[in-house]
Protein backbone atom coordinates (compact mmCIF):
# COMPACT_ATOMS: atom_id res chain seq x y z
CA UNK A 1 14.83 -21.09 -16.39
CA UNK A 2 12.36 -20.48 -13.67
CA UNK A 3 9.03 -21.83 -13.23
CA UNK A 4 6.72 -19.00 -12.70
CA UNK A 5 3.34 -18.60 -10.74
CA UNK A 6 0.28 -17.49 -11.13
CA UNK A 7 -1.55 -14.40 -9.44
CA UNK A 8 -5.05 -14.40 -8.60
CA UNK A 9 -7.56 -12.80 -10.94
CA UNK A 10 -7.10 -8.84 -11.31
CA UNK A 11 -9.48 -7.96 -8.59
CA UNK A 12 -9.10 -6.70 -5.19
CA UNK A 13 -10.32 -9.52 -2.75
CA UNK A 14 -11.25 -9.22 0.99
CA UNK A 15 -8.62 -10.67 3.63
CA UNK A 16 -7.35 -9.92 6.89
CA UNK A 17 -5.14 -6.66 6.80
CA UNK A 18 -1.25 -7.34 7.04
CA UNK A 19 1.76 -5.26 6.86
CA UNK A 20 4.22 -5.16 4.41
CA UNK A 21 7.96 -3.82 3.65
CA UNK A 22 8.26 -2.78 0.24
CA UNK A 23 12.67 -2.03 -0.29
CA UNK A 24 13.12 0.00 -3.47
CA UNK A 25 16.11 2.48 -4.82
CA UNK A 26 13.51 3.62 -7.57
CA UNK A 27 11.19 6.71 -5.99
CA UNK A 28 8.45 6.19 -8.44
CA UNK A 29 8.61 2.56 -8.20
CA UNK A 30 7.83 2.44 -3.96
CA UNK A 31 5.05 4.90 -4.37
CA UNK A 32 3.42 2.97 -7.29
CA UNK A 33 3.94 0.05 -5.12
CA UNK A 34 2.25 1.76 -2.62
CA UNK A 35 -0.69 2.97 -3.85
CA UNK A 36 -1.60 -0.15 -5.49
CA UNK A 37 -0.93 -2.48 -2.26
CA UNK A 38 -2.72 0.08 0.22
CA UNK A 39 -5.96 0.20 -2.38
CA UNK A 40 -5.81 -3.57 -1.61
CA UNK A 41 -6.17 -3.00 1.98
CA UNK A 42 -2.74 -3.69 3.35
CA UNK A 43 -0.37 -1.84 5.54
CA UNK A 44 2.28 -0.35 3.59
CA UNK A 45 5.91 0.53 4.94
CA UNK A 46 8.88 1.87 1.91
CA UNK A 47 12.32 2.12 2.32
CA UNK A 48 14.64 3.36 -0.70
CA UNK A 49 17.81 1.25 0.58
CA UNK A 50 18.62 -1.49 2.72
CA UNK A 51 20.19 0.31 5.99
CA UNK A 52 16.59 2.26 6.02
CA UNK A 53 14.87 -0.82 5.72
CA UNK A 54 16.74 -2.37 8.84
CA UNK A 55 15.78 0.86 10.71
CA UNK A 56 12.60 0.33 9.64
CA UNK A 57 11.87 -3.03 10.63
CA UNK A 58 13.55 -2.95 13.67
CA UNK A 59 10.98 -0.81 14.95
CA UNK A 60 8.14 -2.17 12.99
CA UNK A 61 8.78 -6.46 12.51
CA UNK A 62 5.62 -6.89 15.08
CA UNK A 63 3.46 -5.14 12.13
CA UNK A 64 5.31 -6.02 9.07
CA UNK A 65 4.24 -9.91 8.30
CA UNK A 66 6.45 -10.30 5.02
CA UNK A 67 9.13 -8.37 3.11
CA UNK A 68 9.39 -7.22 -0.72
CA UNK A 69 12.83 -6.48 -2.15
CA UNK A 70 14.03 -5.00 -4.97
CA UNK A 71 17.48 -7.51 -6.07
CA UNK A 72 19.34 -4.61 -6.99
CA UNK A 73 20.01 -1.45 -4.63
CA UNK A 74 23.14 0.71 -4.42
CA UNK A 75 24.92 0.23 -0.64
CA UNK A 76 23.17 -3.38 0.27
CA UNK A 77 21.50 -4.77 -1.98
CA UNK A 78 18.40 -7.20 -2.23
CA UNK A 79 19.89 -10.24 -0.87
CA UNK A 80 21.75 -8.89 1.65
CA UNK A 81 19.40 -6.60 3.35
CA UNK A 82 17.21 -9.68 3.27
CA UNK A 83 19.87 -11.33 5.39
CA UNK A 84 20.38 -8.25 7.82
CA UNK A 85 16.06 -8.59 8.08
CA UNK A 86 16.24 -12.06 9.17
CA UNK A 87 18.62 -11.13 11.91
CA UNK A 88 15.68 -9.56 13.63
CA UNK A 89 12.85 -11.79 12.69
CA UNK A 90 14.35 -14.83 10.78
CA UNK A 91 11.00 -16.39 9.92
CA UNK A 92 9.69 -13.33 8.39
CA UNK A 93 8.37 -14.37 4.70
CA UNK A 94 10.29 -12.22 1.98
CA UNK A 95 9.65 -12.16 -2.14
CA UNK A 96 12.11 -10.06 -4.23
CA UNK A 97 10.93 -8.19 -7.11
CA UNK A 98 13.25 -7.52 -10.33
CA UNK A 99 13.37 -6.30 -13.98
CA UNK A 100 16.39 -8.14 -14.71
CA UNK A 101 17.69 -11.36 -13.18
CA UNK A 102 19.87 -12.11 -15.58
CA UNK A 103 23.37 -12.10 -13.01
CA UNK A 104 21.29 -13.44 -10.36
CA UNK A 105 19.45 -16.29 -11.23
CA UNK A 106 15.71 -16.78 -9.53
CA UNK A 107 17.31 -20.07 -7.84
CA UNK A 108 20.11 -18.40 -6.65
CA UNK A 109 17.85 -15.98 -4.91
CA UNK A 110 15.21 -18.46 -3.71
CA UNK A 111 18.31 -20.01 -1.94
CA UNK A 112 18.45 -16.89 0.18
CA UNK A 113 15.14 -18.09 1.83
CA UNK A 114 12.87 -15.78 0.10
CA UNK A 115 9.62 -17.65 -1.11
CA UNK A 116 9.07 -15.54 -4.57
CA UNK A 117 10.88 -14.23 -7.28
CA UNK A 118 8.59 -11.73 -9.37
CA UNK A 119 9.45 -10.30 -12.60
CA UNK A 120 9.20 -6.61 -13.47
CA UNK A 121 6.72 -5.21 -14.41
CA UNK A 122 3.70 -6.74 -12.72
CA UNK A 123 0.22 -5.63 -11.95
CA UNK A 124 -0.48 -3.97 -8.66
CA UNK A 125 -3.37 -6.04 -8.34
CA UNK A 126 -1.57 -9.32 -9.26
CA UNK A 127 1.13 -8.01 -6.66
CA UNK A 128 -1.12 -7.41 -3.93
CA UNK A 129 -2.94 -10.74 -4.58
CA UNK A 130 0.82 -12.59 -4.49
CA UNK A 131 1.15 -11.23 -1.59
CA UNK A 132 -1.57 -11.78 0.04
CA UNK A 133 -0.98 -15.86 -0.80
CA UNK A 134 2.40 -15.40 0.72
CA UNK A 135 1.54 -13.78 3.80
CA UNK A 136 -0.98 -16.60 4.35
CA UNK A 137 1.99 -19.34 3.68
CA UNK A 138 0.40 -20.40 0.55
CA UNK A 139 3.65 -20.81 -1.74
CA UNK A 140 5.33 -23.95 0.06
CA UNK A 141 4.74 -26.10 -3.56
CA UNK A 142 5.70 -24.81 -7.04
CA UNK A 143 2.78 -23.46 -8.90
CA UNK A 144 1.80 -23.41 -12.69
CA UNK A 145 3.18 -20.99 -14.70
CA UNK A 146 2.48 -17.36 -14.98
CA UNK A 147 3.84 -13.76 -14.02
CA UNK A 148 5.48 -14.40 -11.10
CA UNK A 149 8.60 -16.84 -11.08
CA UNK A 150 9.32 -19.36 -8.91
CA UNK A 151 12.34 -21.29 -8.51
């Protein structure tokens, strides 16, 4: 089982504005993403497949300062356009987001570098707060348990 973390309170707080790649097959899904992340006050870039996302960040990594991933895409998936991402900016931090992690266990993913696991469905708020922590490098230690899972 995973250990899980904890998001901040359900309210938008103030921070320094930071881009973010948001890889989702699910239309409704990247523009619900969207919405809630930009009403946070960050920078929002969406890609509905993996090949788009390298396009994407090829020409963006300077403004995108972490990655979210859906595991499970048709063509590449999660974990491998995660890979193809660190090709061009191997540091950048990445979290992948999914409903169902049943055949891919949150270890084996955190063993593809990314720093989160989170669990479908979430709070936008929660999400944009999780984020926010990432960006800032503020998930190097396991944290108590909650809505997001960590290996």
């Amino acid at each position: 089982m995973s250990q899980a973390t904890v998001a901040e309170p359900t309210i938008a707080q103030p921070c320094e504005k930071f881009g973010v790649l948001v890889v989702a097959d699910d239309h409704l899904e990247r523009i619900m993403v969207r919405l809630g992340l930009e009403r946070n006050g960050l920078d929002v870039w969406l890609a509905p497949n993996g090949r788009e996302a390298i396009d994407l960040f090829s020409v963006h990594s300077e403004n995108i300062a972490l990655v979210l991933l859906d595991v499970r895409m048709p063509g590449l998936d999660g974990p491998e356009t995660l890979e193809a991402l660190r090709k061009i900016k191997p540091e950048v931090p990445a979290c992948f987001m999914s409903g169902n992690t049943a055949d891919r266990e949150p270890q084996k993913l955190l063993q593809r570098r990314a720093t989160l696991v989170i669990t479908k469905p979430f709070l936008l708020d929660d999400l944009a707060n999780i984020l926010r922590r990432l960006a800032q490098g503020l998930f190097a230690d396991p944290l108590p348990s909650g809505k997001a899972g960590q290996g």
